[in-house]
N, C-alpha and C. Protein backbone atom coordinates (compact mmCIF):
# COMPACT_ATOMS: atom_id res chain seq x y z
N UNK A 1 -11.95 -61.20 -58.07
CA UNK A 1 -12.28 -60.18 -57.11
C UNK A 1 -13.05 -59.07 -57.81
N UNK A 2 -14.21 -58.85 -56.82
CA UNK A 2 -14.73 -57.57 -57.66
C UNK A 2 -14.40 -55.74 -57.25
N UNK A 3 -14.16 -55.24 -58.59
CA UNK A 3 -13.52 -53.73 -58.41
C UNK A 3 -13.90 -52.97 -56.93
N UNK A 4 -15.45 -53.47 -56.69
CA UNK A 4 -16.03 -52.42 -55.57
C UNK A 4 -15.14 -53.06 -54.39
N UNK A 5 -15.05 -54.80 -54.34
CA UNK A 5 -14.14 -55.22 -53.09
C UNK A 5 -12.69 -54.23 -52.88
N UNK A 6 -12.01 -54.51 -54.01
CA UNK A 6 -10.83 -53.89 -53.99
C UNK A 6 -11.02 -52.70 -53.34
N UNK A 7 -11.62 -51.60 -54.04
CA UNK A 7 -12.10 -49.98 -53.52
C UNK A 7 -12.50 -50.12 -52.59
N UNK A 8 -12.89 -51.12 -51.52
CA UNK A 8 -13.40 -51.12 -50.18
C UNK A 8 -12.13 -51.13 -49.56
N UNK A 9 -11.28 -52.32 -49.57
CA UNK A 9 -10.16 -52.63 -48.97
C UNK A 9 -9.22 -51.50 -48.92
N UNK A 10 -8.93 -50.70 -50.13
CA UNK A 10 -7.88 -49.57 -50.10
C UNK A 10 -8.61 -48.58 -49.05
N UNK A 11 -9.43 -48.06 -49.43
CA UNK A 11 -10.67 -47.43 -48.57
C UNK A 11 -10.02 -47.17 -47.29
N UNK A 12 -10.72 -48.65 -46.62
CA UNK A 12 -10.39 -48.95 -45.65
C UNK A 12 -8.83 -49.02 -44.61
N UNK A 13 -7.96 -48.65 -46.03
CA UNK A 13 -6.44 -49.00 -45.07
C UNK A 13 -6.22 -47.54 -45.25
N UNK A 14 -6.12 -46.77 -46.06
CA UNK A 14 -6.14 -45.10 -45.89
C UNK A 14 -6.59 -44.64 -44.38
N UNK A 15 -8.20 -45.30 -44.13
CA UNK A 15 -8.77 -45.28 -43.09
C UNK A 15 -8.05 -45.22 -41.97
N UNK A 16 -7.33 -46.62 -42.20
CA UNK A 16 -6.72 -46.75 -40.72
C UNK A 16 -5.11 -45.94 -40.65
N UNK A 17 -4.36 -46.07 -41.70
CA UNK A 17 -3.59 -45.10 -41.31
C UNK A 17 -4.08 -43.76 -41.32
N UNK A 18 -5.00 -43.28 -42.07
CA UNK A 18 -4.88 -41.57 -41.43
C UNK A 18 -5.33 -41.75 -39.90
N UNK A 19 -6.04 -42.91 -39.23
CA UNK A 19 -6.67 -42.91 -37.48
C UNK A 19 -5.28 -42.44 -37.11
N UNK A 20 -4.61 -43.84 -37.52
CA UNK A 20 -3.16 -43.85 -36.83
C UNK A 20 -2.30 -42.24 -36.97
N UNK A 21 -2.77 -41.91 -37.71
CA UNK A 21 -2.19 -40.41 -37.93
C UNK A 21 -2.45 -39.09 -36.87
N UNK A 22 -3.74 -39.09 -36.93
CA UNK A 22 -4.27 -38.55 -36.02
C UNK A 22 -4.38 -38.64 -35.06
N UNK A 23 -4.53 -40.12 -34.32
CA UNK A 23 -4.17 -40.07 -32.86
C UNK A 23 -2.80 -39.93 -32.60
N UNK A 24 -1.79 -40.25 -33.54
CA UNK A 24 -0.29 -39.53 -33.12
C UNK A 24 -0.52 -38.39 -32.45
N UNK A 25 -1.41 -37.30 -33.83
CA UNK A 25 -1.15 -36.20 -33.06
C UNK A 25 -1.60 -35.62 -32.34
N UNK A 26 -3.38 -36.25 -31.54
CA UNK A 26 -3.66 -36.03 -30.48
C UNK A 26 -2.31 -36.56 -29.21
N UNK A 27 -2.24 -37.61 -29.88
CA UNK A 27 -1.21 -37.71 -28.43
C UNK A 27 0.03 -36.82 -27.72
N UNK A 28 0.58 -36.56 -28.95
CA UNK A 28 1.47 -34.98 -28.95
C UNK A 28 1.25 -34.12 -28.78
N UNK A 29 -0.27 -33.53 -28.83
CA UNK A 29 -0.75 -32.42 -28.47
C UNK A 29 -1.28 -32.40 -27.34
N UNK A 30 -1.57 -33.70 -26.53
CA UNK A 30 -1.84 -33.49 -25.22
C UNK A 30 -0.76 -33.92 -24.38
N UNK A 31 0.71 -34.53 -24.81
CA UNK A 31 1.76 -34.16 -24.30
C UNK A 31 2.08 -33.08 -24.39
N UNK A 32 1.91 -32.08 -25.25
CA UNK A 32 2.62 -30.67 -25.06
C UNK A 32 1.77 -29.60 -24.14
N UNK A 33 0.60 -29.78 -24.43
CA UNK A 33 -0.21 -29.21 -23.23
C UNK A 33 -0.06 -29.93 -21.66
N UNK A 34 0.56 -30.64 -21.50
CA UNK A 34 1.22 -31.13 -19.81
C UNK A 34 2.47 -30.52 -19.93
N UNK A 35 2.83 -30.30 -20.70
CA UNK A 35 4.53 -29.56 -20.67
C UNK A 35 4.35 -28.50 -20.19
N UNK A 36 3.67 -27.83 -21.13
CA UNK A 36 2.74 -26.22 -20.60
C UNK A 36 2.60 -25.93 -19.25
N UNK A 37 1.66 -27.08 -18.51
CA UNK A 37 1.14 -26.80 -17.88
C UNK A 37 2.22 -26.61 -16.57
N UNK A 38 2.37 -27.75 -17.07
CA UNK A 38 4.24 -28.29 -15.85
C UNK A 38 4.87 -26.99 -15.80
N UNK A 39 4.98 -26.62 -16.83
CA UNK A 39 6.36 -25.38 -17.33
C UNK A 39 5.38 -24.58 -15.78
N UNK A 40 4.33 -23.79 -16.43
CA UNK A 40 3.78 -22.59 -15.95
C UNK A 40 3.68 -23.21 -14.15
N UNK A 41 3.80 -24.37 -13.63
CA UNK A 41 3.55 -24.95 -12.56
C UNK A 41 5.22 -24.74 -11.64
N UNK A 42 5.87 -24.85 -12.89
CA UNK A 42 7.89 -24.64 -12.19
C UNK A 42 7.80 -23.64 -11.93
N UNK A 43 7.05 -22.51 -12.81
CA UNK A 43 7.73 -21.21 -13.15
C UNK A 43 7.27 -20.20 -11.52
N UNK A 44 5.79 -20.84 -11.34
CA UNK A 44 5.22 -20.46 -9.98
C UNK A 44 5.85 -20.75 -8.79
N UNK A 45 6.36 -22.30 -9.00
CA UNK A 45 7.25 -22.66 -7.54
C UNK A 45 8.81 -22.36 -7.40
N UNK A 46 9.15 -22.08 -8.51
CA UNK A 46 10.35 -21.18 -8.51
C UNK A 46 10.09 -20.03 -7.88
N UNK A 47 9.13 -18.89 -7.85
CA UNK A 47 8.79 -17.94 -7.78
C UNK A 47 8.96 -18.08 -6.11
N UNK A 48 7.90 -18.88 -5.99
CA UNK A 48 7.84 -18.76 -4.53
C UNK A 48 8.78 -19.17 -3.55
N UNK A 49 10.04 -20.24 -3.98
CA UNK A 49 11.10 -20.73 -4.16
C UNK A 49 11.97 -19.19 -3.70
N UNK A 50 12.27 -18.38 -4.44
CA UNK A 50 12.95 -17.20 -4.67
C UNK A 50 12.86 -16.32 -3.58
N UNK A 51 11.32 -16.50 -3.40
CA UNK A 51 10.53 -14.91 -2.44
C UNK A 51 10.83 -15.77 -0.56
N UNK A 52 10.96 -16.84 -0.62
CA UNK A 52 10.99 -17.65 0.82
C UNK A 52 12.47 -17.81 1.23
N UNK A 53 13.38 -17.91 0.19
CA UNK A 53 14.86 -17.52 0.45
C UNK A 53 14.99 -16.35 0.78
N UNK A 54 14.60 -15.05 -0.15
CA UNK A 54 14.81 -13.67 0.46
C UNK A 54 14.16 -13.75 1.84
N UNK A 55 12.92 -14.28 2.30
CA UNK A 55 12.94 -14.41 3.43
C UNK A 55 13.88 -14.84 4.70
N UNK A 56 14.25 -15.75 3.90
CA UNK A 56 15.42 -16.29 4.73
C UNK A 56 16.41 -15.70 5.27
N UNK A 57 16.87 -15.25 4.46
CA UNK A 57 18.16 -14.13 4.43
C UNK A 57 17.80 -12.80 5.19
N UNK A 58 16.43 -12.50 5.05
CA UNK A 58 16.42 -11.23 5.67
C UNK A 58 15.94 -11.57 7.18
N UNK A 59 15.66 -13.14 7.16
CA UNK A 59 15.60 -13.28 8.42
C UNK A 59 17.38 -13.81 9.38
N UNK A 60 18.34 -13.30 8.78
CA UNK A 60 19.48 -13.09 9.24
C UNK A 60 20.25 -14.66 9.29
N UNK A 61 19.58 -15.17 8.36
CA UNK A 61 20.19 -16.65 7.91
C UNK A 61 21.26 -15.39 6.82
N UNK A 62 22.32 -16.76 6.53
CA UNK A 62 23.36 -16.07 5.36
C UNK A 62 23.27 -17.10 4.31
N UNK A 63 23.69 -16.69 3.17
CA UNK A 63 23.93 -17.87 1.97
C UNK A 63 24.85 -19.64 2.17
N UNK A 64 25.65 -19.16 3.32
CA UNK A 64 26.40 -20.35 3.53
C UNK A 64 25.62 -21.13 4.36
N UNK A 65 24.78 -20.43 5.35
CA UNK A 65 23.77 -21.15 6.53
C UNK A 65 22.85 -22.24 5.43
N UNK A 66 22.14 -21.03 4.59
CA UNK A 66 21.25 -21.97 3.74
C UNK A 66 21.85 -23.36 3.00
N UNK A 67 23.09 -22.71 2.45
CA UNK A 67 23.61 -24.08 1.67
C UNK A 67 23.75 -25.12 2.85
N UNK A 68 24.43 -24.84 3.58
CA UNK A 68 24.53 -25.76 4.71
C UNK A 68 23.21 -27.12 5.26
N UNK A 69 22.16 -26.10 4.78
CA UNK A 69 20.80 -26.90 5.31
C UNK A 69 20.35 -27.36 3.68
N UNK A 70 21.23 -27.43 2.86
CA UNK A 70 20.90 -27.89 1.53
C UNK A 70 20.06 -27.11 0.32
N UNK A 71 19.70 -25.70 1.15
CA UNK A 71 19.22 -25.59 0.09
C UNK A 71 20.19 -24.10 -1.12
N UNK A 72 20.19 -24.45 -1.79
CA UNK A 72 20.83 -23.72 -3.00
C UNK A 72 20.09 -22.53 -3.35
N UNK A 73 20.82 -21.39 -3.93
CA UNK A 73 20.36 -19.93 -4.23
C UNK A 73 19.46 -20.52 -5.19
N UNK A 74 18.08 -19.47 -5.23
CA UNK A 74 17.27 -19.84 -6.62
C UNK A 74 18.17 -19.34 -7.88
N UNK A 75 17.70 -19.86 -9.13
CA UNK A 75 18.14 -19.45 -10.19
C UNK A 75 18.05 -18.08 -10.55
N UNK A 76 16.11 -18.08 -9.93
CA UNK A 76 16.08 -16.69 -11.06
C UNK A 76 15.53 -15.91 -8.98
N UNK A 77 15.76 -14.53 -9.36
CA UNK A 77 15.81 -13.93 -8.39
C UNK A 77 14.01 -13.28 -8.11
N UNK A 78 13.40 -13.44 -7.13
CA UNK A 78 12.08 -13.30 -6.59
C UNK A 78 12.03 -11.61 -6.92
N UNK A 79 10.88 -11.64 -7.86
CA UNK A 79 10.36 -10.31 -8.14
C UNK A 79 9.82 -9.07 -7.36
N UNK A 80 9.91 -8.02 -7.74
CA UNK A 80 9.69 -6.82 -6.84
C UNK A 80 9.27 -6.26 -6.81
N UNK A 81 8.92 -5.16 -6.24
CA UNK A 81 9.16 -3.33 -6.38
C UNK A 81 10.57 -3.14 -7.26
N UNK A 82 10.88 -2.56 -8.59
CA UNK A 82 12.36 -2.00 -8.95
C UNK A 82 12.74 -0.93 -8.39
N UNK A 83 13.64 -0.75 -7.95
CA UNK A 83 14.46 0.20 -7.07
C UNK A 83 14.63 1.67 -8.31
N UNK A 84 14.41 2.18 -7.48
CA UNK A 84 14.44 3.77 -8.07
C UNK A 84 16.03 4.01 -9.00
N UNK A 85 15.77 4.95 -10.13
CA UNK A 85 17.09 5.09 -10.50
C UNK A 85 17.64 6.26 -9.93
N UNK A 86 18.74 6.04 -9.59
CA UNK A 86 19.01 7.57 -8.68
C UNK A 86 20.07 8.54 -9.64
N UNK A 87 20.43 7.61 -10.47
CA UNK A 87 21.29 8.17 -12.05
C UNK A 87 19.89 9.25 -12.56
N UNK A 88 18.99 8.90 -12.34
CA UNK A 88 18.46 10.32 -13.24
C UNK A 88 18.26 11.14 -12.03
N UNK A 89 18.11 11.09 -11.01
CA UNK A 89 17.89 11.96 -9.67
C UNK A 89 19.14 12.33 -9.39
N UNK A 90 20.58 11.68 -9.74
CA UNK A 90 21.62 12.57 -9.79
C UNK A 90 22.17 13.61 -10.73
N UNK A 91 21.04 12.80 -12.12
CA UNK A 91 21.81 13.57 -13.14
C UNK A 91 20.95 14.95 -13.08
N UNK A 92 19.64 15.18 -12.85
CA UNK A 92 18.79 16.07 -12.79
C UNK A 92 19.30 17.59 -11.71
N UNK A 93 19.62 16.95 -10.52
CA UNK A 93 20.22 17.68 -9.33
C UNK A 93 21.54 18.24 -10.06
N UNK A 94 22.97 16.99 -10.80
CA UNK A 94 23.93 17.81 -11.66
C UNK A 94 23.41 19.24 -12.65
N UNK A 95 22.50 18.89 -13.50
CA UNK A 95 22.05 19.92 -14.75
C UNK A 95 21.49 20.98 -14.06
N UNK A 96 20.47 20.85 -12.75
CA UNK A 96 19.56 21.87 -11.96
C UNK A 96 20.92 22.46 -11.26
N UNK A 97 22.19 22.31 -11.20
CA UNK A 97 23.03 23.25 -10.18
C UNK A 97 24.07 23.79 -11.12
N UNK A 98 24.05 23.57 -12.62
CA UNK A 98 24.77 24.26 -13.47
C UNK A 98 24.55 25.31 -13.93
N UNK A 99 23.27 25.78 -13.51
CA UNK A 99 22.51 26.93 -14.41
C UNK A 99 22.89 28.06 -13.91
């Protein structure tokens, strides 16, 4: 056998395992970018999930009505306006009537 054959053949199998290497980790990297995407896709229909129950409820359905029709409290609670703190509007009115 001649030296250059040999140095071809090794060559060549480095070759193919680093392919094999690399398309591993394309493949993992475009599984984790569908995870992503999925994730950010839950995170929206949860959302809206959340905001259509408070609907519910304020449309004078109750928590037991809903379970009843199957559907379950969301996990995470539909985002807002935050409600005013009235601890500093009490504490302010306390200190303003001590003076």
């Amino acid at each position: 056998m001649d030296i250059n054959d040999i140095a071809a053949k090794a060559a060549a199998k480095i070759d193919a395992a680093r392919d094999t290497k690399v398309n591993a980790v394309k493949q993992a990297a475009a599984s984790s970018v569908e995870v992503q995407e999925a994730a950010q896709l839950l995170a929206v229909a949860e959302q809206k999930y959340a905001k259509d129950y408070q609907t519910a409820l304020r449309a004078d359905w109750t928590e037991s009505d809903l379970r009843g029709f199957g559907l379950d409290a969301p996990a995470k609670k539909a985002g807002g306006r935050p409600r005013g703190r009235k601890t500093t509007v009490e504490s302010a009115a306390v200190a303003g009537g001590s003076e």
